[in-house]
Protein backbone atom coordinates (compact mmCIF):
# COMPACT_ATOMS: atom_id res chain seq x y z
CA UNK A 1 -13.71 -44.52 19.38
CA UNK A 2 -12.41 -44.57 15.44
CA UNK A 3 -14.66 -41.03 15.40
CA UNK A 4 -13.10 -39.35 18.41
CA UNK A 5 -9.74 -39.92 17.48
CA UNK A 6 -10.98 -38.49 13.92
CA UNK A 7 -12.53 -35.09 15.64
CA UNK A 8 -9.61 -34.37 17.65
CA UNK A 9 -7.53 -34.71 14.50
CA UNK A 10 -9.10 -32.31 12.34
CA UNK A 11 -9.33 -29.88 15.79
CA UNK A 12 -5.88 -29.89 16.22
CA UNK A 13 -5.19 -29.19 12.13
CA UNK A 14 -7.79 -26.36 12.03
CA UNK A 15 -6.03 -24.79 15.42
CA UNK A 16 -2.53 -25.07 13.78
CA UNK A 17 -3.30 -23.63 10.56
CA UNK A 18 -5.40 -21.32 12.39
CA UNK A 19 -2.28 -20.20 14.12
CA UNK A 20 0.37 -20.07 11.24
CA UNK A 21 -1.96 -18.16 9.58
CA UNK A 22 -2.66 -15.51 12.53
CA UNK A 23 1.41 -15.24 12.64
CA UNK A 24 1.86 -14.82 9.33
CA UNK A 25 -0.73 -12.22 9.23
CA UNK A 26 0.96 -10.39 12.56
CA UNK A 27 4.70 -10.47 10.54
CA UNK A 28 2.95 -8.82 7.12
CA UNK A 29 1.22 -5.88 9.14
CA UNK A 30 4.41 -5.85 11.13
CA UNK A 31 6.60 -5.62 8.04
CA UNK A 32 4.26 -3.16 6.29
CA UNK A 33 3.90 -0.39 8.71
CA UNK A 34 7.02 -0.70 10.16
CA UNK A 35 8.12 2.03 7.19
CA UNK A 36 5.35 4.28 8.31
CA UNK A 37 5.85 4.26 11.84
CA UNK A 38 9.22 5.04 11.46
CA UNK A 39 8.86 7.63 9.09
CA UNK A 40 6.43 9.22 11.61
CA UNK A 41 8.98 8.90 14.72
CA UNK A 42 11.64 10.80 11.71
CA UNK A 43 8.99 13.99 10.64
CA UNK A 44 8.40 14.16 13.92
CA UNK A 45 12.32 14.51 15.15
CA UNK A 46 13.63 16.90 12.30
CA UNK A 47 10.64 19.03 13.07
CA UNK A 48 11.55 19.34 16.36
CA UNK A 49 15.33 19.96 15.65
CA UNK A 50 14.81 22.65 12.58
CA UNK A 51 12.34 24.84 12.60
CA UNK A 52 14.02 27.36 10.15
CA UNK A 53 12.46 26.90 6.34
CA UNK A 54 14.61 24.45 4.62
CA UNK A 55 16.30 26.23 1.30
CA UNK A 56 15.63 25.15 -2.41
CA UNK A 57 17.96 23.05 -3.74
CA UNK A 58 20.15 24.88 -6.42
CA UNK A 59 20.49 23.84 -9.81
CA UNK A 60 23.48 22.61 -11.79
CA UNK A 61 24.85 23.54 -14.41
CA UNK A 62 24.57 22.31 -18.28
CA UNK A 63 28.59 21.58 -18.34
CA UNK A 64 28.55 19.51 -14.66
CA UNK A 65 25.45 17.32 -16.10
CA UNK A 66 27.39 16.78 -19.55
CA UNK A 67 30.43 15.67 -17.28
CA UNK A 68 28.51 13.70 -15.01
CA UNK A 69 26.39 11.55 -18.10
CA UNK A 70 29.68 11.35 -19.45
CA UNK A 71 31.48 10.07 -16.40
CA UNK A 72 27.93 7.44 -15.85
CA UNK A 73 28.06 6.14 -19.62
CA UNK A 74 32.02 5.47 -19.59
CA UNK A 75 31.22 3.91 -16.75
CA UNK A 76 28.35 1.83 -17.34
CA UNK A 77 30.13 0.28 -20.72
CA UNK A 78 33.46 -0.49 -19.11
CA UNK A 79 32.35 -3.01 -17.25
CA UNK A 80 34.37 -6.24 -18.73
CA UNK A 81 38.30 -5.97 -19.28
CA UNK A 82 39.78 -7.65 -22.00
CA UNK A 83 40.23 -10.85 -21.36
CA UNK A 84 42.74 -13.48 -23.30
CA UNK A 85 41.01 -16.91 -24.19
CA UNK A 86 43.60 -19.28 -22.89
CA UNK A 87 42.54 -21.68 -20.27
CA UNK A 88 43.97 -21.70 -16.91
CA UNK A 89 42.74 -24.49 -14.71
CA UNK A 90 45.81 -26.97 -14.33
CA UNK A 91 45.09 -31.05 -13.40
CA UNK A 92 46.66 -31.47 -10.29
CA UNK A 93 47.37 -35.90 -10.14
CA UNK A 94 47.25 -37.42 -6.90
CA UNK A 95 48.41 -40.88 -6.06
CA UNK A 96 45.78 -41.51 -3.33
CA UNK A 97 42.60 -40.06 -2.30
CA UNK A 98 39.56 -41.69 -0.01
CA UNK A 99 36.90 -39.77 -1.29
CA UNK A 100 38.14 -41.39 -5.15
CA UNK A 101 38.37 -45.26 -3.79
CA UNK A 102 36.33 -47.84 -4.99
CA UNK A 103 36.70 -50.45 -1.92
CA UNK A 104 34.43 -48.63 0.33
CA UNK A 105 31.94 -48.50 -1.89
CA UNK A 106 32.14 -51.92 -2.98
CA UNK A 107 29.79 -54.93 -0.88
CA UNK A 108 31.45 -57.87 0.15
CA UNK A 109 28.72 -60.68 0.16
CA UNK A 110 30.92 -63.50 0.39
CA UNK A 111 32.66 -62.64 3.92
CA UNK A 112 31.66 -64.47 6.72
CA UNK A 113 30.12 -61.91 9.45
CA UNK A 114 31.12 -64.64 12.51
């Protein structure tokens, strides 16, 4: 009987892991050519739409890529204002708060419970 018990057991543990694994298997190739397929349904739609060559990009200028580092490194390094050291948080005193008391927290052991 003990060995029964101990053979169903390990079926039903080799089945479940069996399972989690298959899913988690079906999600990754899910998740990886998800991209691809989509990609595929996208060629194929802009091929369909344009069929006229697509032009070369042009090139910019020296002067507009100066301007634009320029613009990106000011940027970049101006992150943090100045700040003054003082502290602001203020203490706000209550009189009374439950989450604070002590008596709820505290065990009574010589209360009768009749």
């Amino acid at each position: 009987m003990n060995n029964e018990f101990l053979s169903e057991g390990l079926f039903i543990t080799l089945v479940g892991v069996l399972i989690v694994f298959l899913a988690l298997l079906i999600i990754y190739l899910f998740f990886n050519y998800l991209p691809k397929f989509i990609n595929l349904l996208y060629i194929k739609k802009q091929s369909k739409k344009s069929e006229t060559p697509v032009q070369p990009k042009q090139q910019l200028e020296a002067e507009t890529l100066a301007a634009i580092s320029v613009a990106i490194h000011l940027y970049l390094n101006s992150k943090h204002d100045e700040e003054s050291q003082a502290l602001t948080i203020k203490t706000i005193s209550r009189r009374y708060s439950p989450w604070s008391s002590k008596i709820y927290s505290m065990n009574n052991l010589n209360k009768p419970y009749f």
